[in-house]
C-alpha atoms as a PDB file:
ATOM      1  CA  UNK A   1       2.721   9.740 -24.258  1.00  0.00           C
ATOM      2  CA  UNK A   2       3.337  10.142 -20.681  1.00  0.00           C
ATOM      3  CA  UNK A   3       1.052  13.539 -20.832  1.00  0.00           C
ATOM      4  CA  UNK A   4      -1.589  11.436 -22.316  1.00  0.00           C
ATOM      5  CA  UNK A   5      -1.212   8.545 -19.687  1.00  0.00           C
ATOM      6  CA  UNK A   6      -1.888  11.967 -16.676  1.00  0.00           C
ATOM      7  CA  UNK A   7      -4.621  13.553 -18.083  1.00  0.00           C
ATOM      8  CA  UNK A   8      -6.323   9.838 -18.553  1.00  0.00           C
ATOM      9  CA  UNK A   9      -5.600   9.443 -15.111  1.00  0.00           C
ATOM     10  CA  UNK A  10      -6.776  13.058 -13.767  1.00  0.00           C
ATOM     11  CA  UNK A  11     -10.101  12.082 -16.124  1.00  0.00           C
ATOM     12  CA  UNK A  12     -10.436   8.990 -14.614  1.00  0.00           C
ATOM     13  CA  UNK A  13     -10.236  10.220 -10.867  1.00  0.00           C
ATOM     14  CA  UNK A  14     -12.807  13.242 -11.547  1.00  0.00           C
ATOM     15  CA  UNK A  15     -15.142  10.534 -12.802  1.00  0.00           C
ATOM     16  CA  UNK A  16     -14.524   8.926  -9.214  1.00  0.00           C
ATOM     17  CA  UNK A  17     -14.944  12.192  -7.611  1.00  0.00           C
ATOM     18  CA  UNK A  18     -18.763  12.417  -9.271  1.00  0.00           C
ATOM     19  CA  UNK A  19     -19.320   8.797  -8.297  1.00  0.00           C
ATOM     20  CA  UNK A  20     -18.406   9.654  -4.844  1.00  0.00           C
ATOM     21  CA  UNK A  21     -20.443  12.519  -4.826  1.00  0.00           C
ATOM     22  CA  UNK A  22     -23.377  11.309  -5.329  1.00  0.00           C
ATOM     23  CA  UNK A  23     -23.772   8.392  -2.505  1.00  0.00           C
ATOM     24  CA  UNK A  24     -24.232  11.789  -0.249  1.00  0.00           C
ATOM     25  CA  UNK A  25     -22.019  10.571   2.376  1.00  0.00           C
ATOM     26  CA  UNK A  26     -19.217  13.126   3.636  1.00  0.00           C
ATOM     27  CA  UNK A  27     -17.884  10.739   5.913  1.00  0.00           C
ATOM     28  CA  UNK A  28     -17.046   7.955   3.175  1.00  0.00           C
ATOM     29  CA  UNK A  29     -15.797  11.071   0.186  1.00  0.00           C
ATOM     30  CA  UNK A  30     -13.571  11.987   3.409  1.00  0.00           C
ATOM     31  CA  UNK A  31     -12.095   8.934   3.935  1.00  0.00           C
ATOM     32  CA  UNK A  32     -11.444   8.433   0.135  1.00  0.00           C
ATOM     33  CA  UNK A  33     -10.275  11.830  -0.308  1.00  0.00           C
ATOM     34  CA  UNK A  34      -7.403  10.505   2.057  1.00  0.00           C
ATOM     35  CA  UNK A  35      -6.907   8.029   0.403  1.00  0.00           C
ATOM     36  CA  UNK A  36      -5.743  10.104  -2.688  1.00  0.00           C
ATOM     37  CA  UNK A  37      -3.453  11.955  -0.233  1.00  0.00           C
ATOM     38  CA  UNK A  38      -1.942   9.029   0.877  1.00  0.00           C
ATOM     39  CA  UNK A  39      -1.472   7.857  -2.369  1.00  0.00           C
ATOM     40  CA  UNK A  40       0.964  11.072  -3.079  1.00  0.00           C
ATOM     41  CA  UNK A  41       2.188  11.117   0.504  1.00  0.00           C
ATOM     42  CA  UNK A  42       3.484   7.485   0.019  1.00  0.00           C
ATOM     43  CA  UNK A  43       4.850   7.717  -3.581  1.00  0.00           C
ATOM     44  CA  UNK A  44       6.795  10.995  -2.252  1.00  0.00           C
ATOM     45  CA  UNK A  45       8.265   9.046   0.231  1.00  0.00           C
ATOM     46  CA  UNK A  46       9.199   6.350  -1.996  1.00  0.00           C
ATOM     47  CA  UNK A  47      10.879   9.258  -4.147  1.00  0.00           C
ATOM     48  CA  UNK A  48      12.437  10.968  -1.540  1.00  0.00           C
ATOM     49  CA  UNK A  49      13.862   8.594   0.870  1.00  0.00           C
ATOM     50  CA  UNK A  50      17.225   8.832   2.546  1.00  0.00           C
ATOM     51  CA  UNK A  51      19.675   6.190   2.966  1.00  0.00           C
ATOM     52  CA  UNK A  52      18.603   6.202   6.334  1.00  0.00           C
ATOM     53  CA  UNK A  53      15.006   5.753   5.879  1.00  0.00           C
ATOM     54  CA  UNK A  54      15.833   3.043   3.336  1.00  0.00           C
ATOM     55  CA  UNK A  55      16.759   0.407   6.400  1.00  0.00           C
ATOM     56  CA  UNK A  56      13.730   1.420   8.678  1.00  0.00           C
ATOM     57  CA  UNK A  57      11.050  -1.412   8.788  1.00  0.00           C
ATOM     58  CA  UNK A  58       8.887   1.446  10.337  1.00  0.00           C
ATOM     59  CA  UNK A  59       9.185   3.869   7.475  1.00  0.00           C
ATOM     60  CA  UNK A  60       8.761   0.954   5.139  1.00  0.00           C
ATOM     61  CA  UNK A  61       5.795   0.218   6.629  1.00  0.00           C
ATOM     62  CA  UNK A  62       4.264   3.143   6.676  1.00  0.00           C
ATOM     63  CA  UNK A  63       5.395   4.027   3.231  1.00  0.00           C
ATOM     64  CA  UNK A  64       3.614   0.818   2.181  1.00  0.00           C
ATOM     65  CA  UNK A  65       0.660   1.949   4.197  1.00  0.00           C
ATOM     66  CA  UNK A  66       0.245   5.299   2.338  1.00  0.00           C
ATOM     67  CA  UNK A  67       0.497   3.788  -1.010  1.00  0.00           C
ATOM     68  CA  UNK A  68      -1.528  -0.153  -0.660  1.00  0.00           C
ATOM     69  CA  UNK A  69      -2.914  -0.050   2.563  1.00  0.00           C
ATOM     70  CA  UNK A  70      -4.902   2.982   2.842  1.00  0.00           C
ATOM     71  CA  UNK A  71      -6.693   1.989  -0.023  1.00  0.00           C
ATOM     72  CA  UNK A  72      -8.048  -0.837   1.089  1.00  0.00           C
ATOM     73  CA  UNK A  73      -8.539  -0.347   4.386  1.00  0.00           C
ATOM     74  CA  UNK A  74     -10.114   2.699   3.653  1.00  0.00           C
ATOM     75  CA  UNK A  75     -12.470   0.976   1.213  1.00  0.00           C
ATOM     76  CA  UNK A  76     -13.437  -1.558   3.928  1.00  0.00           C
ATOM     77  CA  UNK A  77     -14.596   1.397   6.073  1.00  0.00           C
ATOM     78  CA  UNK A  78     -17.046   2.987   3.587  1.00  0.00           C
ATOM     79  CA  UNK A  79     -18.334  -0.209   2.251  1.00  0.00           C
ATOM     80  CA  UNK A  80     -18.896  -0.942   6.243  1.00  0.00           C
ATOM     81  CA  UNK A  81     -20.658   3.091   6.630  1.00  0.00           C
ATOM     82  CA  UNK A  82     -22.826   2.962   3.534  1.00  0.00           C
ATOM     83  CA  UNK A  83     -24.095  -0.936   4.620  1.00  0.00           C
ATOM     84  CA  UNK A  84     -24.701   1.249   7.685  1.00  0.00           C
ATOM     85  CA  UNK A  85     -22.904  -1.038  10.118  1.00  0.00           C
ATOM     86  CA  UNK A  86     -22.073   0.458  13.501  1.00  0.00           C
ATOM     87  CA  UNK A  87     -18.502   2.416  14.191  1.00  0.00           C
ATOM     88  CA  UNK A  88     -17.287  -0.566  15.683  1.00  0.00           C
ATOM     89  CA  UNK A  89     -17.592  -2.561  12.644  1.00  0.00           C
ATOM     90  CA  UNK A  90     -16.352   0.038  10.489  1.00  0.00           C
ATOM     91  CA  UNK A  91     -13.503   0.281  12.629  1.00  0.00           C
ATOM     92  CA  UNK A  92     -13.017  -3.504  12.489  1.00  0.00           C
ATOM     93  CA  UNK A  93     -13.753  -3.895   8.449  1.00  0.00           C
ATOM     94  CA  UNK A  94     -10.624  -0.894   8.283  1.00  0.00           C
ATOM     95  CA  UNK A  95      -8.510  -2.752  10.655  1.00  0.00           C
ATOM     96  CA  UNK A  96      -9.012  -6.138   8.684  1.00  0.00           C
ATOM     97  CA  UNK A  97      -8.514  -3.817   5.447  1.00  0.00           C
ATOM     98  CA  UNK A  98      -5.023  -2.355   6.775  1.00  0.00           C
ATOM     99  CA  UNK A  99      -3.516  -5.877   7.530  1.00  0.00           C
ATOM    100  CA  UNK A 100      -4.834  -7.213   4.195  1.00  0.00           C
ATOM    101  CA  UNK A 101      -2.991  -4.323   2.461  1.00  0.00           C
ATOM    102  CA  UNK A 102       0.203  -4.205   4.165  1.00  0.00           C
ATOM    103  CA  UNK A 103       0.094  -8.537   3.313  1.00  0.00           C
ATOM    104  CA  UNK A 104      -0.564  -7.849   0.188  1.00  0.00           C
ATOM    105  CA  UNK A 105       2.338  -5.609  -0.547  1.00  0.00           C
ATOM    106  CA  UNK A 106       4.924  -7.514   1.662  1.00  0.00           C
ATOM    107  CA  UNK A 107       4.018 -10.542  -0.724  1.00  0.00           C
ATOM    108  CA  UNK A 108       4.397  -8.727  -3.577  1.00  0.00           C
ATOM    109  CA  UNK A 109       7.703  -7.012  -2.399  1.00  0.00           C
ATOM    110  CA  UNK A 110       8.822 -10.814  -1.588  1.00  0.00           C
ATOM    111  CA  UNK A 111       7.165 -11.897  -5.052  1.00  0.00           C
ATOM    112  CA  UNK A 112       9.212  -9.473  -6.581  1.00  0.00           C
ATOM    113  CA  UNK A 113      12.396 -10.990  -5.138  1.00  0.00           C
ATOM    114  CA  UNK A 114      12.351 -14.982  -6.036  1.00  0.00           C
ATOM    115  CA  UNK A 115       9.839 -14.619  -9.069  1.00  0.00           C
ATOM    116  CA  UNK A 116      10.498 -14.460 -12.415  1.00  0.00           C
ATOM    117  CA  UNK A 117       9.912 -12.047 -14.708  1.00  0.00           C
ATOM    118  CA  UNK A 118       7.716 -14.073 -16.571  1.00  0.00           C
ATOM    119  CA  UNK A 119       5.285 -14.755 -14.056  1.00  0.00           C
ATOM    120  CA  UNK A 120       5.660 -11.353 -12.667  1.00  0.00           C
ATOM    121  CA  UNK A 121       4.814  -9.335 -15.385  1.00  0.00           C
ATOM    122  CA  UNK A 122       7.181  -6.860 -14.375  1.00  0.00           C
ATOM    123  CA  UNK A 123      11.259  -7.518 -14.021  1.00  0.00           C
ATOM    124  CA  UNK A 124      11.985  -9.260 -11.549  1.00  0.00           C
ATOM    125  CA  UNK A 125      14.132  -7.219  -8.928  1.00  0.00           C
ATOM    126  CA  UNK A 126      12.663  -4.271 -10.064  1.00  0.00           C
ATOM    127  CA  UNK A 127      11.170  -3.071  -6.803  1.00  0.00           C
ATOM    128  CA  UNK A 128      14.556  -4.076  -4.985  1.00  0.00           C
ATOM    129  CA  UNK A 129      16.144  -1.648  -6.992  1.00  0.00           C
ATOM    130  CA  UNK A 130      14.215   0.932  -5.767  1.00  0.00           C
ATOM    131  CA  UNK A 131      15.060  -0.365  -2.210  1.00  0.00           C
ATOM    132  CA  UNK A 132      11.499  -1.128  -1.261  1.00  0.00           C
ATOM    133  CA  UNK A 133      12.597  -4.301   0.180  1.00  0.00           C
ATOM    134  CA  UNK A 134      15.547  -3.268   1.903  1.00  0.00           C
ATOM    135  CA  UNK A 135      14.512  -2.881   5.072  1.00  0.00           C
ATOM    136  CA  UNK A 136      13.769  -6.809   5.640  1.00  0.00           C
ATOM    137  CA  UNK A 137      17.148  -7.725   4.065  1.00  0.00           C
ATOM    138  CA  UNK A 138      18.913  -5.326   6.349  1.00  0.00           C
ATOM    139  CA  UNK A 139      16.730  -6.974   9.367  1.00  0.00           C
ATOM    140  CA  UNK A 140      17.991  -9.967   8.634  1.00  0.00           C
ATOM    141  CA  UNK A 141      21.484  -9.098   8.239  1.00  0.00           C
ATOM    142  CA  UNK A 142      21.485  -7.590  11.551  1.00  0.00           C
ATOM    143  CA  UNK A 143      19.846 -10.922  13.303  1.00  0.00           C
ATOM    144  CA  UNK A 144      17.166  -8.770  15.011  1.00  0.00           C
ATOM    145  CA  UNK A 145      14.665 -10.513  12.460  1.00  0.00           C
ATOM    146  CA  UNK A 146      11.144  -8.206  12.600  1.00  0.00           C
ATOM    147  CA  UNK A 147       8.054 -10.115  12.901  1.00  0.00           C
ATOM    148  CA  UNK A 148       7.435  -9.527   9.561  1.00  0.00           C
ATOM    149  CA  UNK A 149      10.661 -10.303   8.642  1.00  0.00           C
ATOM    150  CA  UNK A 150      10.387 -13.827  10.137  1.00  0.00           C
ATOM    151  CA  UNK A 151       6.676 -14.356   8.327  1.00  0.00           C
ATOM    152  CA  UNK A 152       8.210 -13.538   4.832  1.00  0.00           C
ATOM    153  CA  UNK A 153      11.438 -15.751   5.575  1.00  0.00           C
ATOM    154  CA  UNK A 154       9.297 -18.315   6.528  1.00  0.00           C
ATOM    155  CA  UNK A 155       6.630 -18.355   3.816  1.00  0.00           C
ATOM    156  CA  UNK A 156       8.879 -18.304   1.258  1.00  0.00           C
ATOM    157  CA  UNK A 157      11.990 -20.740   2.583  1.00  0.00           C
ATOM    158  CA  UNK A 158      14.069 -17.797   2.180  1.00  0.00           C
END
């Protein structure tokens, strides 16, 4: 089954690769071929980390980057270059696309740790158990709360 679930997902992304063929813009297939790469880049990290790594809010973020952010800000960029905005607003729509990713997956990460697993869809600690929230805890247990940190602890009455 999990064979089946690849090659549905290597179908799936060759599809893409036609679709983003044929829009004729290098510039945008570049910036989406990164985005596959960071997609690996930041699941291998997730994979790979050290216990180290594990309590870095910089390696957390930029492992969140690689696999939620890039995406979108990425996305914001080419919609931006094929509306054929200039490079400053393609530089802004990626900007506003990074933040909006890395929100999105600190929420979710922070979701993941008072929801339920009913209204997660998912159980709930799962991602904690893969220490992808780690880094915040151990911020807080240190008292050097990162920005972030604070945000999260504040949104949520944590």
């Amino acid at each position: 089954m999990v064979q089946l679930a690849v090659l549905a997902g290597d179908f799936l992304l060759s599809r893409a690769c036609v679709a983003l063929a044929s829009l004729k813009n290098t510039e945008v297939v570049s910036l989406l071929a990164t985005v596959v790469e960071h997609l690996v880049t930041g699941e291998t990290m997730q994979m790979t980390t050290t216990s180290e790594q594990r309590c870095s809010m910089e390696y957390y973020l930029q492992k969140t980057y690689y696999k939620t952010a890039s995406l979108i800000s990425n996305s914001c960029k080419s919609i931006a270059l094929l509306a054929g905005q200039t490079a400053e607003v393609s530089m802004l729509a990626y900007e506003y696309g990074k933040n909006l990713g890395l929100a999105y997956q600190l929420i979710d990460d922070v979701l993941d740790f008072i929801g339920t697993s009913a209204s997660l869809g998912k159980g709930s600690l799962s991602d904690i158990r893969h220490y992808i929230l780690r880094p915040v805890l151990r911020t807080q247990q240190l008292g050097g709360m990162h920005p972030i940190s604070m945000l999260i602890f504040h949104v949520t009455g944590m």
